[in-house]
PDB file of N, CA and C in Angstrom:
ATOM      1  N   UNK A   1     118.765 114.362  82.330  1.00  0.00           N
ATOM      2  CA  UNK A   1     117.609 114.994  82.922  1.00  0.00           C
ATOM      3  C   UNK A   1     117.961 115.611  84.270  1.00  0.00           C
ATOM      4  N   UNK A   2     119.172 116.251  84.387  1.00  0.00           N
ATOM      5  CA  UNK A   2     119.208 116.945  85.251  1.00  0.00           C
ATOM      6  C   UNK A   2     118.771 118.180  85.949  1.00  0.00           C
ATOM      7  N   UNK A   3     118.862 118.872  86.844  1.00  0.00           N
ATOM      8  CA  UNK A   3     117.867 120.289  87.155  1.00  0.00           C
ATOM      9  C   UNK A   3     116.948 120.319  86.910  1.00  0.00           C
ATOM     10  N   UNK A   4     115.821 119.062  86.853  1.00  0.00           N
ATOM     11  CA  UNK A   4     114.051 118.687  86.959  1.00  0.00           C
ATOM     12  C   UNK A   4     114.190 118.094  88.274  1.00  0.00           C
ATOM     13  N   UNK A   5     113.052 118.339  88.539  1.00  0.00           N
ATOM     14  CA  UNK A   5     112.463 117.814  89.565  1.00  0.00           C
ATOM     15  C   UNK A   5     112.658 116.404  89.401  1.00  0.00           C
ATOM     16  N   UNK A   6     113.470 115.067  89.719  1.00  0.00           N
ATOM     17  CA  UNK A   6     113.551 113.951  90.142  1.00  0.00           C
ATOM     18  C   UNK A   6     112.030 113.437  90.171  1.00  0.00           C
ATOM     19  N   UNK A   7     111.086 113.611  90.574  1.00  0.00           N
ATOM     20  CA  UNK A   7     109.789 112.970  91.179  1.00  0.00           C
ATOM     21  C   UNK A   7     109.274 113.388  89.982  1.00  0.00           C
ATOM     22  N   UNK A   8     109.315 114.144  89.110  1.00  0.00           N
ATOM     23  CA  UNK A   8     108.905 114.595  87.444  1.00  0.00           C
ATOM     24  C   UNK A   8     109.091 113.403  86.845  1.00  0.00           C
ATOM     25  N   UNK A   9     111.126 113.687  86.934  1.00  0.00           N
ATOM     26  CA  UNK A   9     111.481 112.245  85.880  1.00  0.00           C
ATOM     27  C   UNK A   9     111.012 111.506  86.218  1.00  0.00           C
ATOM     28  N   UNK A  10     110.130 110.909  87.604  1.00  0.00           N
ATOM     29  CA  UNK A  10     110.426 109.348  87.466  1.00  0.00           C
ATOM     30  C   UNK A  10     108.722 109.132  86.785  1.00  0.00           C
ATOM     31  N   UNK A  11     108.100 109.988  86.901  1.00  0.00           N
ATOM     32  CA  UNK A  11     106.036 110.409  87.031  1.00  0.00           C
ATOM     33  C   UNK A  11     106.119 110.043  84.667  1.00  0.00           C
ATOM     34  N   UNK A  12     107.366 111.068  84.584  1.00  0.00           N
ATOM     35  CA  UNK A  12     107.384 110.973  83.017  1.00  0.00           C
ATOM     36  C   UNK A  12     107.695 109.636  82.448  1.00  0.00           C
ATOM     37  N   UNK A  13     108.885 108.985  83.321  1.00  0.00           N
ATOM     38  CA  UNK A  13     109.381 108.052  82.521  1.00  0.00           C
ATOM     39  C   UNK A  13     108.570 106.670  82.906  1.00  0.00           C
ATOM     40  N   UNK A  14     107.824 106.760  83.829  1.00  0.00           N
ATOM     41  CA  UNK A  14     106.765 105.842  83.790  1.00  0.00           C
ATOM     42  C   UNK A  14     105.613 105.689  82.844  1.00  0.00           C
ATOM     43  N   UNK A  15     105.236 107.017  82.361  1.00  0.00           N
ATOM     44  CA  UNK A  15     104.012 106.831  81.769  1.00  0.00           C
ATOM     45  C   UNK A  15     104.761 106.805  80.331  1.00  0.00           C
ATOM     46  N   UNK A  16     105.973 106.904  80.030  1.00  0.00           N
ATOM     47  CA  UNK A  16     105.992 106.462  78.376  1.00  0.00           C
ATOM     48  C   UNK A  16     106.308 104.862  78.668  1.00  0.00           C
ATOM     49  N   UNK A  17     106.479 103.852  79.800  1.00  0.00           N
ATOM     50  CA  UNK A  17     106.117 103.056  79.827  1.00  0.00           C
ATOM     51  C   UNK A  17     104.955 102.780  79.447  1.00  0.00           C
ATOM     52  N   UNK A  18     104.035 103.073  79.984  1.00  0.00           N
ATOM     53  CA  UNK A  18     102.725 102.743  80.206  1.00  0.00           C
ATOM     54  C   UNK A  18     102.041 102.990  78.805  1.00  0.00           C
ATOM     55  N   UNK A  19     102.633 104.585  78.204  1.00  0.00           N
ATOM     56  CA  UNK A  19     101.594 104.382  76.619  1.00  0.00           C
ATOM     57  C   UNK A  19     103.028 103.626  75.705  1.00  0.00           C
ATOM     58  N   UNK A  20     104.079 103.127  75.932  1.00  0.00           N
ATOM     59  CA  UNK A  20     104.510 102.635  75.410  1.00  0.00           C
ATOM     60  C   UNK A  20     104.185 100.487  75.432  1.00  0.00           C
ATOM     61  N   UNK A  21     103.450 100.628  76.387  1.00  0.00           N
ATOM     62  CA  UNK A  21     102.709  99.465  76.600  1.00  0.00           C
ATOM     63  C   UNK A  21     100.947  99.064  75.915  1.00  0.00           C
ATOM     64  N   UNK A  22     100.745 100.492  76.286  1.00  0.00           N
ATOM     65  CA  UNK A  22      99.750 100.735  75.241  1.00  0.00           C
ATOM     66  C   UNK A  22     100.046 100.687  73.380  1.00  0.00           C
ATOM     67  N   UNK A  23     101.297 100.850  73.195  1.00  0.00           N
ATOM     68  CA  UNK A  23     101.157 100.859  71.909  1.00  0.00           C
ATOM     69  C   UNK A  23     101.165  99.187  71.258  1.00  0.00           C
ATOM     70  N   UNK A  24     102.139  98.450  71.941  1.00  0.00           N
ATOM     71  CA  UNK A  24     102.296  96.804  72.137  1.00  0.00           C
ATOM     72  C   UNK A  24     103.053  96.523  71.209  1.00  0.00           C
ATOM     73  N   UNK A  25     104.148  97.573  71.235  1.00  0.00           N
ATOM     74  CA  UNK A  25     105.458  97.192  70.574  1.00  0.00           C
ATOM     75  C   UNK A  25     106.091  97.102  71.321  1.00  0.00           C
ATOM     76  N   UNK A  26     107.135  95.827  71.450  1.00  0.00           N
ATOM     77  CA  UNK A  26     107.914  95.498  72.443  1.00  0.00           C
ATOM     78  C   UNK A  26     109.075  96.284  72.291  1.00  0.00           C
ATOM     79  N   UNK A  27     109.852  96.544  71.396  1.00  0.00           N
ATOM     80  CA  UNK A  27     110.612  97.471  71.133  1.00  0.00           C
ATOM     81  C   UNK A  27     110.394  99.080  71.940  1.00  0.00           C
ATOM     82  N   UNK A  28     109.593  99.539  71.740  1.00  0.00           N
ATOM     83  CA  UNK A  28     109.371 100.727  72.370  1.00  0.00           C
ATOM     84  C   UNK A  28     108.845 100.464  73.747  1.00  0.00           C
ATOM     85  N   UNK A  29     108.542  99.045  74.331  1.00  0.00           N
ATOM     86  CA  UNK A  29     108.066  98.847  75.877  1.00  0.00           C
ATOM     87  C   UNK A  29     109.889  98.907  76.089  1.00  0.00           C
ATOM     88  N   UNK A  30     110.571  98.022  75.693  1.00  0.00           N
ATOM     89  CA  UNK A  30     111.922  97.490  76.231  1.00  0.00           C
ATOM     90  C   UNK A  30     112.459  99.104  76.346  1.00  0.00           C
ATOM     91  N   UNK A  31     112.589  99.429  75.628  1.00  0.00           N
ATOM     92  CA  UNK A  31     113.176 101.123  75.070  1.00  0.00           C
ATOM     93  C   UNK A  31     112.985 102.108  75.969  1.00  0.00           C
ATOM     94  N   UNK A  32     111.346 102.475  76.731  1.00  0.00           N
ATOM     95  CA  UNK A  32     111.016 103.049  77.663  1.00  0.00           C
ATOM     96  C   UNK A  32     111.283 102.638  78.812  1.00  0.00           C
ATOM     97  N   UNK A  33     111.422 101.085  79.215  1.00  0.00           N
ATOM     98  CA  UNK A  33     112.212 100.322  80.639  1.00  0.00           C
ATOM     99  C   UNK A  33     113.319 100.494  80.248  1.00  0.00           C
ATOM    100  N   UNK A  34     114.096 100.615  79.815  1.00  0.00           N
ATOM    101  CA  UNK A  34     116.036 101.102  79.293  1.00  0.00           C
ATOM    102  C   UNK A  34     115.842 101.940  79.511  1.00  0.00           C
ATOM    103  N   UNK A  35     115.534 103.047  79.389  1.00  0.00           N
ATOM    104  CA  UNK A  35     115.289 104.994  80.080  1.00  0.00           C
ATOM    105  C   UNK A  35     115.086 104.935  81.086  1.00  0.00           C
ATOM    106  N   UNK A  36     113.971 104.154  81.632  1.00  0.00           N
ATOM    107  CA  UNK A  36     113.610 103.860  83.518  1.00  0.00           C
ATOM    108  C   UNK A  36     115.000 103.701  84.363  1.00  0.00           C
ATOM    109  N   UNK A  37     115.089 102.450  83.358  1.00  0.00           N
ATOM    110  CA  UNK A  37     116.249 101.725  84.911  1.00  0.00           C
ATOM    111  C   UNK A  37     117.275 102.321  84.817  1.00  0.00           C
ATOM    112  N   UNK A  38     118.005 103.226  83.708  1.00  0.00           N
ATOM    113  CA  UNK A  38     119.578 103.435  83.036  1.00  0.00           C
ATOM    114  C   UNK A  38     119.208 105.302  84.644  1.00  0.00           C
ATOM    115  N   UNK A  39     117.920 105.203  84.848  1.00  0.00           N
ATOM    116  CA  UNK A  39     117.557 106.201  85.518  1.00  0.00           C
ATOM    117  C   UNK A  39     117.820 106.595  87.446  1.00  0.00           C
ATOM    118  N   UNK A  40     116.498 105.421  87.202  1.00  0.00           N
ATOM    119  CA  UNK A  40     116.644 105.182  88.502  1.00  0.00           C
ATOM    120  C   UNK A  40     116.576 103.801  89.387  1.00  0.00           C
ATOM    121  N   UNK A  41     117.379 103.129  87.931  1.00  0.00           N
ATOM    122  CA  UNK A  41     117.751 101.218  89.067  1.00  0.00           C
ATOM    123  C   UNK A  41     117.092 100.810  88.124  1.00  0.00           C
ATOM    124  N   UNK A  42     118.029  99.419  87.997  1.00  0.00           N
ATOM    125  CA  UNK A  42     117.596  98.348  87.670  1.00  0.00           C
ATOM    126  C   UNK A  42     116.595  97.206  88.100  1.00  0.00           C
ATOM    127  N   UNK A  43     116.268  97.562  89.014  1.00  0.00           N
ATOM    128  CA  UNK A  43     114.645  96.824  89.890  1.00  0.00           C
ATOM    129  C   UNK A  43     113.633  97.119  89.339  1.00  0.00           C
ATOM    130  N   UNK A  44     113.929  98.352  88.408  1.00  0.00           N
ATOM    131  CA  UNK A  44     112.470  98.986  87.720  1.00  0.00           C
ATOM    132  C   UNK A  44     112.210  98.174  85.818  1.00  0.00           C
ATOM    133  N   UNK A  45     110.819  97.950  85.977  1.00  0.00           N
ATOM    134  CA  UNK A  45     110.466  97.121  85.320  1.00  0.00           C
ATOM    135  C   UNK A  45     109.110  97.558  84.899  1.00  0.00           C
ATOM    136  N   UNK A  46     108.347  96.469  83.679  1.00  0.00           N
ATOM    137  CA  UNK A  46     107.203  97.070  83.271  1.00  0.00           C
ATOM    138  C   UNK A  46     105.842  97.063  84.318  1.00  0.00           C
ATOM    139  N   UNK A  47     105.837  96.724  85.112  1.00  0.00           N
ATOM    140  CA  UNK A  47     105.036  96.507  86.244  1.00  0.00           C
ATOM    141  C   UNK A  47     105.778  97.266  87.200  1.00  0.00           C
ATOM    142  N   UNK A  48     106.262  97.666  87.265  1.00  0.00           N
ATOM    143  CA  UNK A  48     107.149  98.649  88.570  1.00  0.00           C
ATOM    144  C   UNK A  48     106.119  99.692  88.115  1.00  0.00           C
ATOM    145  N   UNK A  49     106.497  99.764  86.885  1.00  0.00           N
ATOM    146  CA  UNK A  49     105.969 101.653  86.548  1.00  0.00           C
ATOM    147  C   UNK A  49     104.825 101.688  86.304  1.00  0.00           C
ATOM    148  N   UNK A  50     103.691 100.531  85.845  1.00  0.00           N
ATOM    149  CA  UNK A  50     102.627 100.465  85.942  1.00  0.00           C
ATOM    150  C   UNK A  50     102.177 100.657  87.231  1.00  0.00           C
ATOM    151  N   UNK A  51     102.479 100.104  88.491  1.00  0.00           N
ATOM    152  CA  UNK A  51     102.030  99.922  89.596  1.00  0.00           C
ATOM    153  C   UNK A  51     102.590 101.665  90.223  1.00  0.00           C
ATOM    154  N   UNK A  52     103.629 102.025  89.961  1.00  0.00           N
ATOM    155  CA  UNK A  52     103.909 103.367  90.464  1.00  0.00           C
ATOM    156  C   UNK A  52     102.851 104.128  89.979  1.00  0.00           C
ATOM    157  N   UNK A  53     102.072 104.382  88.211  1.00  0.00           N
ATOM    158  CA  UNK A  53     101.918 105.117  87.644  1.00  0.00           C
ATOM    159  C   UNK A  53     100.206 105.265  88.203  1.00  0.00           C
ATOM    160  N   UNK A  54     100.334 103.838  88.773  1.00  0.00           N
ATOM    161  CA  UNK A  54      98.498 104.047  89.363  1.00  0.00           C
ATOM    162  C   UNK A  54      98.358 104.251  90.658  1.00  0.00           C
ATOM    163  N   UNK A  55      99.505 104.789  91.622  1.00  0.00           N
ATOM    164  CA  UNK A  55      99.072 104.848  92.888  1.00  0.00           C
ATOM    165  C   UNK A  55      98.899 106.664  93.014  1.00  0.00           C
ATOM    166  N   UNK A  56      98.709 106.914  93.886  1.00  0.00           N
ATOM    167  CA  UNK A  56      98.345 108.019  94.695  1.00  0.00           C
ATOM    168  C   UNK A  56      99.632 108.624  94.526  1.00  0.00           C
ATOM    169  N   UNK A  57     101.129 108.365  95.075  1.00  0.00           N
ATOM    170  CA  UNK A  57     102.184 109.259  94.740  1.00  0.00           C
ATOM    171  C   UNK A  57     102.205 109.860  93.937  1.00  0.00           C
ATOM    172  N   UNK A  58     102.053 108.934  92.370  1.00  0.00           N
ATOM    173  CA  UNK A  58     102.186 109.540  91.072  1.00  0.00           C
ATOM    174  C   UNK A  58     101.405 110.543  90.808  1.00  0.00           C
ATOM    175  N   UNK A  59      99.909 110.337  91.203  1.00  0.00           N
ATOM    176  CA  UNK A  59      98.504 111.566  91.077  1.00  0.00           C
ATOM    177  C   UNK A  59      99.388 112.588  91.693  1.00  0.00           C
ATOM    178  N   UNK A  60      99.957 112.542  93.230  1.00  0.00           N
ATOM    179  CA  UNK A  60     100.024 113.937  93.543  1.00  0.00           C
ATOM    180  C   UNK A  60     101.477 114.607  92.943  1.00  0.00           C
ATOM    181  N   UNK A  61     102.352 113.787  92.153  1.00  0.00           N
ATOM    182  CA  UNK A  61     103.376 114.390  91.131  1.00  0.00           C
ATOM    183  C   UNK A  61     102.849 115.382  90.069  1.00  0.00           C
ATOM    184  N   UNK A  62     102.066 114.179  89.615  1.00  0.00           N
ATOM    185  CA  UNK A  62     101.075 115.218  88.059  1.00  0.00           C
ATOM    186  C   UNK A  62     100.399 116.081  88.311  1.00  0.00           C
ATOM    187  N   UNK A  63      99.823 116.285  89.793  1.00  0.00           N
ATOM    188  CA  UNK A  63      99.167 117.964  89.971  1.00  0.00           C
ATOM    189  C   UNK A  63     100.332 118.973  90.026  1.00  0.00           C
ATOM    190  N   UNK A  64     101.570 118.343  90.379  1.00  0.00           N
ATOM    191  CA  UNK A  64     102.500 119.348  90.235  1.00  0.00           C
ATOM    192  C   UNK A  64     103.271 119.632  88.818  1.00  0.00           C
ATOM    193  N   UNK A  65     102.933 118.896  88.193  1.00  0.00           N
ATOM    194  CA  UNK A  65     103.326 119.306  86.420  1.00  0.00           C
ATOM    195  C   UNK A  65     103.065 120.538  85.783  1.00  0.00           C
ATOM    196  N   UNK A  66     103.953 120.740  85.228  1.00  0.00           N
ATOM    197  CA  UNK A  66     103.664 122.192  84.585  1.00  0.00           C
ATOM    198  C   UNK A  66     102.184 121.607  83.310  1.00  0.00           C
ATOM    199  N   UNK A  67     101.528 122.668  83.068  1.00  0.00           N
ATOM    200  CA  UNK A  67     100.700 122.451  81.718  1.00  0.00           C
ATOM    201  C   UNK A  67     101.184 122.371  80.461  1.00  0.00           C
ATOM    202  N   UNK A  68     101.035 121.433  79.544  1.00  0.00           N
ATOM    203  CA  UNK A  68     101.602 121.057  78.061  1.00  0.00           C
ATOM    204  C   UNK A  68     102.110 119.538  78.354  1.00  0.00           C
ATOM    205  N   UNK A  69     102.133 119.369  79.814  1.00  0.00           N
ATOM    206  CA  UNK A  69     102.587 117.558  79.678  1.00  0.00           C
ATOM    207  C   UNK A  69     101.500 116.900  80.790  1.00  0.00           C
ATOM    208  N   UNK A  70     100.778 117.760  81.276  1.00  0.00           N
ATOM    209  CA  UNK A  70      99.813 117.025  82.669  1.00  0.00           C
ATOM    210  C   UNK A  70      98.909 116.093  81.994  1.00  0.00           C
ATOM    211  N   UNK A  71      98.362 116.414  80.663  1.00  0.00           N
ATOM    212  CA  UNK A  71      97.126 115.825  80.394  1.00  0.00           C
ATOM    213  C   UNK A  71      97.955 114.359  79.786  1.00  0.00           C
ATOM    214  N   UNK A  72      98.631 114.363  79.218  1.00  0.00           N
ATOM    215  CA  UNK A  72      99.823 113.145  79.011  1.00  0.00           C
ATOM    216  C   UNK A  72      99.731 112.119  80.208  1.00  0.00           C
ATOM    217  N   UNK A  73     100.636 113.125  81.216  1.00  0.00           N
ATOM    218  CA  UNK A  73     101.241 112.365  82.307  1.00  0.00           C
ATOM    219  C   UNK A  73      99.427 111.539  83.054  1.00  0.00           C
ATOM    220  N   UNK A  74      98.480 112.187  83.152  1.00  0.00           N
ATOM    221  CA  UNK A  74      96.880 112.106  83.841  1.00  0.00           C
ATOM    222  C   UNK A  74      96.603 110.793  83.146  1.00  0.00           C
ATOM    223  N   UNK A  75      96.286 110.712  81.632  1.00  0.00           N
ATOM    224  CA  UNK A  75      96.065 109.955  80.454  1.00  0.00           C
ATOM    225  C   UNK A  75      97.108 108.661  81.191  1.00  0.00           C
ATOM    226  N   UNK A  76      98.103 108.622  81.181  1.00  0.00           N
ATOM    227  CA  UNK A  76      99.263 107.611  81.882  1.00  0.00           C
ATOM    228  C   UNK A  76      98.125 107.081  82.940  1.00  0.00           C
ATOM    229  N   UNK A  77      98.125 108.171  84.404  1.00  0.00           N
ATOM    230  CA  UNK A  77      97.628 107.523  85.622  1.00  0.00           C
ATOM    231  C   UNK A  77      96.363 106.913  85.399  1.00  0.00           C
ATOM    232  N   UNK A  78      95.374 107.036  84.341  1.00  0.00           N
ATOM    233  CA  UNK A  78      94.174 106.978  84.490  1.00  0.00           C
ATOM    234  C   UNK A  78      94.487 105.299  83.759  1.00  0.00           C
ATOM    235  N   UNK A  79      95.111 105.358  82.774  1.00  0.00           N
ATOM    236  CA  UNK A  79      95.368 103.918  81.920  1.00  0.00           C
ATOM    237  C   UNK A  79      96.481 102.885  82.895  1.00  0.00           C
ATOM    238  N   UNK A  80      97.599 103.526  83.773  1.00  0.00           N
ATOM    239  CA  UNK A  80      97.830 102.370  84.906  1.00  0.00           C
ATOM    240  C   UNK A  80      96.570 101.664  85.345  1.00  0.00           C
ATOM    241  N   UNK A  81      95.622 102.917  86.228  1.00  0.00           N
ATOM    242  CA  UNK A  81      95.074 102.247  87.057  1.00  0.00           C
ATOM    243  C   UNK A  81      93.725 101.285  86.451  1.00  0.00           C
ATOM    244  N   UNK A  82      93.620 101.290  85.056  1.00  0.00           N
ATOM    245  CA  UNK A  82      93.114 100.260  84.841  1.00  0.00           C
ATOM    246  C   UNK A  82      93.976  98.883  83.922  1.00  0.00           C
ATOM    247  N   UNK A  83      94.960  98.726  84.125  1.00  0.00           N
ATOM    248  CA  UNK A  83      96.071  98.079  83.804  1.00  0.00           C
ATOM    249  C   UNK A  83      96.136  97.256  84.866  1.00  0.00           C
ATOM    250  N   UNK A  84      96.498  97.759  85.958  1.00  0.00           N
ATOM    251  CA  UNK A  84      96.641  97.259  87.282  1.00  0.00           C
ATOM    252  C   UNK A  84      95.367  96.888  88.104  1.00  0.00           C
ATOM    253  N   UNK A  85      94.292  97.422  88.010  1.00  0.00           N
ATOM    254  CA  UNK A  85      92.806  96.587  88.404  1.00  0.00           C
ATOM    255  C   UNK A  85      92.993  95.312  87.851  1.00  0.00           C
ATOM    256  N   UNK A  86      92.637  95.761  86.335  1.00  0.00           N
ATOM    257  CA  UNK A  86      92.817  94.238  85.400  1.00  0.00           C
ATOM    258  C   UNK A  86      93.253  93.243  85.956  1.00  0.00           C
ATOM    259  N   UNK A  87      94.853  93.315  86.259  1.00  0.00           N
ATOM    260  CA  UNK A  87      95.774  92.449  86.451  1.00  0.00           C
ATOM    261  C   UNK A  87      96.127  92.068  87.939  1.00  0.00           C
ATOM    262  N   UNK A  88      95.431  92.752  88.417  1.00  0.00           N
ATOM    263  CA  UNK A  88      95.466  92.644  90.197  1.00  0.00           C
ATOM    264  C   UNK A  88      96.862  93.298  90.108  1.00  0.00           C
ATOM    265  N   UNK A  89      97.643  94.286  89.951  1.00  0.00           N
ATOM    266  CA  UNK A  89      99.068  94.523  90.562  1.00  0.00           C
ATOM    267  C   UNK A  89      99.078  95.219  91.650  1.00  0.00           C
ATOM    268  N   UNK A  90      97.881  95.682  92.580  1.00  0.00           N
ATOM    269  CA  UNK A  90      97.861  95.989  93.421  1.00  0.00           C
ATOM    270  C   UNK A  90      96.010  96.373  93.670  1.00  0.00           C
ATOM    271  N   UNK A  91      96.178  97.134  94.908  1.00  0.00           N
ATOM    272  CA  UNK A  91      94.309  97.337  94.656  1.00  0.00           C
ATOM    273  C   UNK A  91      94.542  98.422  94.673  1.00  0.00           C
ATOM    274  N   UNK A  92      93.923  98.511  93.571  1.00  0.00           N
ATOM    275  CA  UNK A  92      93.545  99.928  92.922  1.00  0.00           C
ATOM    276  C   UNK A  92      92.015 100.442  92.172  1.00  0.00           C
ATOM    277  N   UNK A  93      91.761 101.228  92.621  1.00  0.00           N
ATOM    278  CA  UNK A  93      90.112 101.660  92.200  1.00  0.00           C
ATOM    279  C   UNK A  93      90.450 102.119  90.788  1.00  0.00           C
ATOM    280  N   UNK A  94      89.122 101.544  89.549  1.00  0.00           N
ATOM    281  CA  UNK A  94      89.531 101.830  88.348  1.00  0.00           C
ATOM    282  C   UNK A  94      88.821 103.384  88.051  1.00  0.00           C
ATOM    283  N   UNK A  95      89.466 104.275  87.560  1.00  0.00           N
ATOM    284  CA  UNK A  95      88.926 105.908  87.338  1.00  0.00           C
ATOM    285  C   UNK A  95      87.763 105.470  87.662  1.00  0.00           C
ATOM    286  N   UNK A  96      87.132 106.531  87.423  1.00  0.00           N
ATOM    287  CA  UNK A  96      85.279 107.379  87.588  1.00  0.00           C
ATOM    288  C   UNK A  96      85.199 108.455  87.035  1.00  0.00           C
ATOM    289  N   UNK A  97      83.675 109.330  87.458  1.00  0.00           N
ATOM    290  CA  UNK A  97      83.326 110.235  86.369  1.00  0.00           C
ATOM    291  C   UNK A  97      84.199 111.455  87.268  1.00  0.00           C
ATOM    292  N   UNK A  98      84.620 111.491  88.399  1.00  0.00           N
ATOM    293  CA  UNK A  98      85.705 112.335  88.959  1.00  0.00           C
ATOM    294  C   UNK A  98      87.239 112.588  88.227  1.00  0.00           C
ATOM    295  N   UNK A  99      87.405 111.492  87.652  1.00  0.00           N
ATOM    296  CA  UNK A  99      88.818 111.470  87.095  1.00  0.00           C
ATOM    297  C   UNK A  99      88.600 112.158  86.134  1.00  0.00           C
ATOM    298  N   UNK A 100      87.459 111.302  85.027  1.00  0.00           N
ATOM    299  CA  UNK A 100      87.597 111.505  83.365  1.00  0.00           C
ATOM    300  C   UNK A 100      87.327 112.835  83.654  1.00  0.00           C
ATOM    301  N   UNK A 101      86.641 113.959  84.657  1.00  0.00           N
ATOM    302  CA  UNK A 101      86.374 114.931  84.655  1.00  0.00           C
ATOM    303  C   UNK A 101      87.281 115.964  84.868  1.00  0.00           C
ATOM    304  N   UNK A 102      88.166 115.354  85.838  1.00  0.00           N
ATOM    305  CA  UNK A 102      89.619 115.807  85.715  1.00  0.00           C
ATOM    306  C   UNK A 102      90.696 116.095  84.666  1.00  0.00           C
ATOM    307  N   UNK A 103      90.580 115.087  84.164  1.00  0.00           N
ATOM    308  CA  UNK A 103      91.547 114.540  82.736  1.00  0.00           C
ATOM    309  C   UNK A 103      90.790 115.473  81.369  1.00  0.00           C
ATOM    310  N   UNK A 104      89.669 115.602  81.093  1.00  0.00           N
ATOM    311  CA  UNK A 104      89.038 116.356  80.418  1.00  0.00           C
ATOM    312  C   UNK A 104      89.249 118.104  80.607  1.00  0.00           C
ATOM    313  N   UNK A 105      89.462 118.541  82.336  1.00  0.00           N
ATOM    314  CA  UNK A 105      89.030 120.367  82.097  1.00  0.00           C
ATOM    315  C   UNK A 105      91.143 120.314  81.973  1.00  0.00           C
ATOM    316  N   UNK A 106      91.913 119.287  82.065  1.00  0.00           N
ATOM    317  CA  UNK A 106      93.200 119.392  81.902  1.00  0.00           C
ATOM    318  C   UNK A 106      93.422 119.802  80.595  1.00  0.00           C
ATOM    319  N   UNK A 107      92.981 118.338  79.643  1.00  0.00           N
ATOM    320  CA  UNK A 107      92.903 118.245  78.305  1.00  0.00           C
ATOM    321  C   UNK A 107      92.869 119.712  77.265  1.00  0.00           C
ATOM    322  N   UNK A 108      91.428 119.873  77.957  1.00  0.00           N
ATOM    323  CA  UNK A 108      91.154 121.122  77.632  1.00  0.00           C
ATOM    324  C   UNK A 108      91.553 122.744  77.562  1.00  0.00           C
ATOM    325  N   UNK A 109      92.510 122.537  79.130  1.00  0.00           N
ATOM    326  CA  UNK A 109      93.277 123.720  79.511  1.00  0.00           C
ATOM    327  C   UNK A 109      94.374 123.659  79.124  1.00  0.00           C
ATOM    328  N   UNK A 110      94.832 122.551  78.259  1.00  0.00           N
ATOM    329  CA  UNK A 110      96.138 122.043  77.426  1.00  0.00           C
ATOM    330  C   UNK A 110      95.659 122.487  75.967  1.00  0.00           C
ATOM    331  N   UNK A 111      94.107 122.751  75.593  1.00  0.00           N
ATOM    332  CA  UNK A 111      94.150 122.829  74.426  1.00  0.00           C
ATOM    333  C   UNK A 111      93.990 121.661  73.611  1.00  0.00           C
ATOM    334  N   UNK A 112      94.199 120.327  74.204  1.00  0.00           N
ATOM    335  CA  UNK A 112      93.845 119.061  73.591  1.00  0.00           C
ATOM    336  C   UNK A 112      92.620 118.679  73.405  1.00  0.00           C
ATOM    337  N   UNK A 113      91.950 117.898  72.236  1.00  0.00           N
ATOM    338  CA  UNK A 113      90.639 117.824  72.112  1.00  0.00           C
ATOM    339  C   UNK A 113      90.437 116.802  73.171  1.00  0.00           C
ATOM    340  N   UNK A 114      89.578 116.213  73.592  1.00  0.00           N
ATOM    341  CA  UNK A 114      88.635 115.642  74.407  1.00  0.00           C
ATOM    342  C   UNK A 114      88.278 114.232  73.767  1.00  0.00           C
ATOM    343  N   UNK A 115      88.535 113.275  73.508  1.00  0.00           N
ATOM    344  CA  UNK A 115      88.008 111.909  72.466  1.00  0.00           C
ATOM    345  C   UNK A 115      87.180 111.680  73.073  1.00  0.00           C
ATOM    346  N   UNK A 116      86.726 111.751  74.683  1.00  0.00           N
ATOM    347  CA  UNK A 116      85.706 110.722  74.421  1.00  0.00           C
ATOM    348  C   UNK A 116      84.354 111.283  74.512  1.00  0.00           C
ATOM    349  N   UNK A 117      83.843 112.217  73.912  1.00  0.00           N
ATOM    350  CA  UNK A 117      82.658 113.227  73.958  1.00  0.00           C
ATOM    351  C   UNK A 117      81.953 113.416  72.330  1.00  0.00           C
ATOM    352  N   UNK A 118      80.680 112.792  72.546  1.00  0.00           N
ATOM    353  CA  UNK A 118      79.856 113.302  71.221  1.00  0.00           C
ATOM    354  C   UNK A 118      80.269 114.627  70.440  1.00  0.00           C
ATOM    355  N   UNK A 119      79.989 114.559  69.466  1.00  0.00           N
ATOM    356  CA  UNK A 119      80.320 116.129  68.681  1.00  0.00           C
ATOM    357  C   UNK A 119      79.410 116.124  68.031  1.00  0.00           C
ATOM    358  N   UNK A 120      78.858 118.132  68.236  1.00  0.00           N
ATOM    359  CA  UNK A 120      77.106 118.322  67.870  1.00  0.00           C
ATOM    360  C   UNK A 120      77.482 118.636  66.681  1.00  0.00           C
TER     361      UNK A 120
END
């Protein structure tokens, strides 16, 4: 992953932690922390990147994402930071109707449908 933006790789390889934690196969959690650390250190762990993926750094990485991976990388920050409320890994405010509103005109400007909205 060379000639990317560094602060990309680390924003990406956190959040396939994170939906790789979401999926709750340990295989693909271990798999996505082996890409992390083989990356950037072995200190990094499944709570490293959870706790990275819900702070404020990471948000202002993913406004800098190109479109076709933001609503991904957003989907990541929005599911840290209720990962990490949950679990106390730090204090962190869980989304609001500011975020999902965020994450939605992204979604959308990606072309991705929207799940969590009635359909007329």
């Amino acid at each position: 992953m060379t000639n990317i933006d560094p602060f990309i790789v680390k924003v990406t390889l956190c959040a396939d932690v994170v939906w790789a934690l979401m999926s709750g196969f340990q295989e693909d959690i271990e798999a996505a922390v082996g890409l992390l650390k083989n990356e950037f250190g072995s200190h990094w762990s499944t709570t490293t990147a959870v706790q990275f993926m819900s702070g404020k750094d990471a948000h202002e990485r993913i406004s800098r994402a190109t479109t076709g991976s933001k609503s991904r990388l957003l989907g990541a920050h929005n599911l840290a930071r209720i990962v990490s409320s949950e679990l106390k890994l730090g204090e962190v405010q869980l989304p609001d109707g500011i975020d999902l509103a965020e994450l939605k005109a992204t979604m959308l400007a990606e072309g991705v449908e929207f799940p969590f909205e009635e359909k007329v």
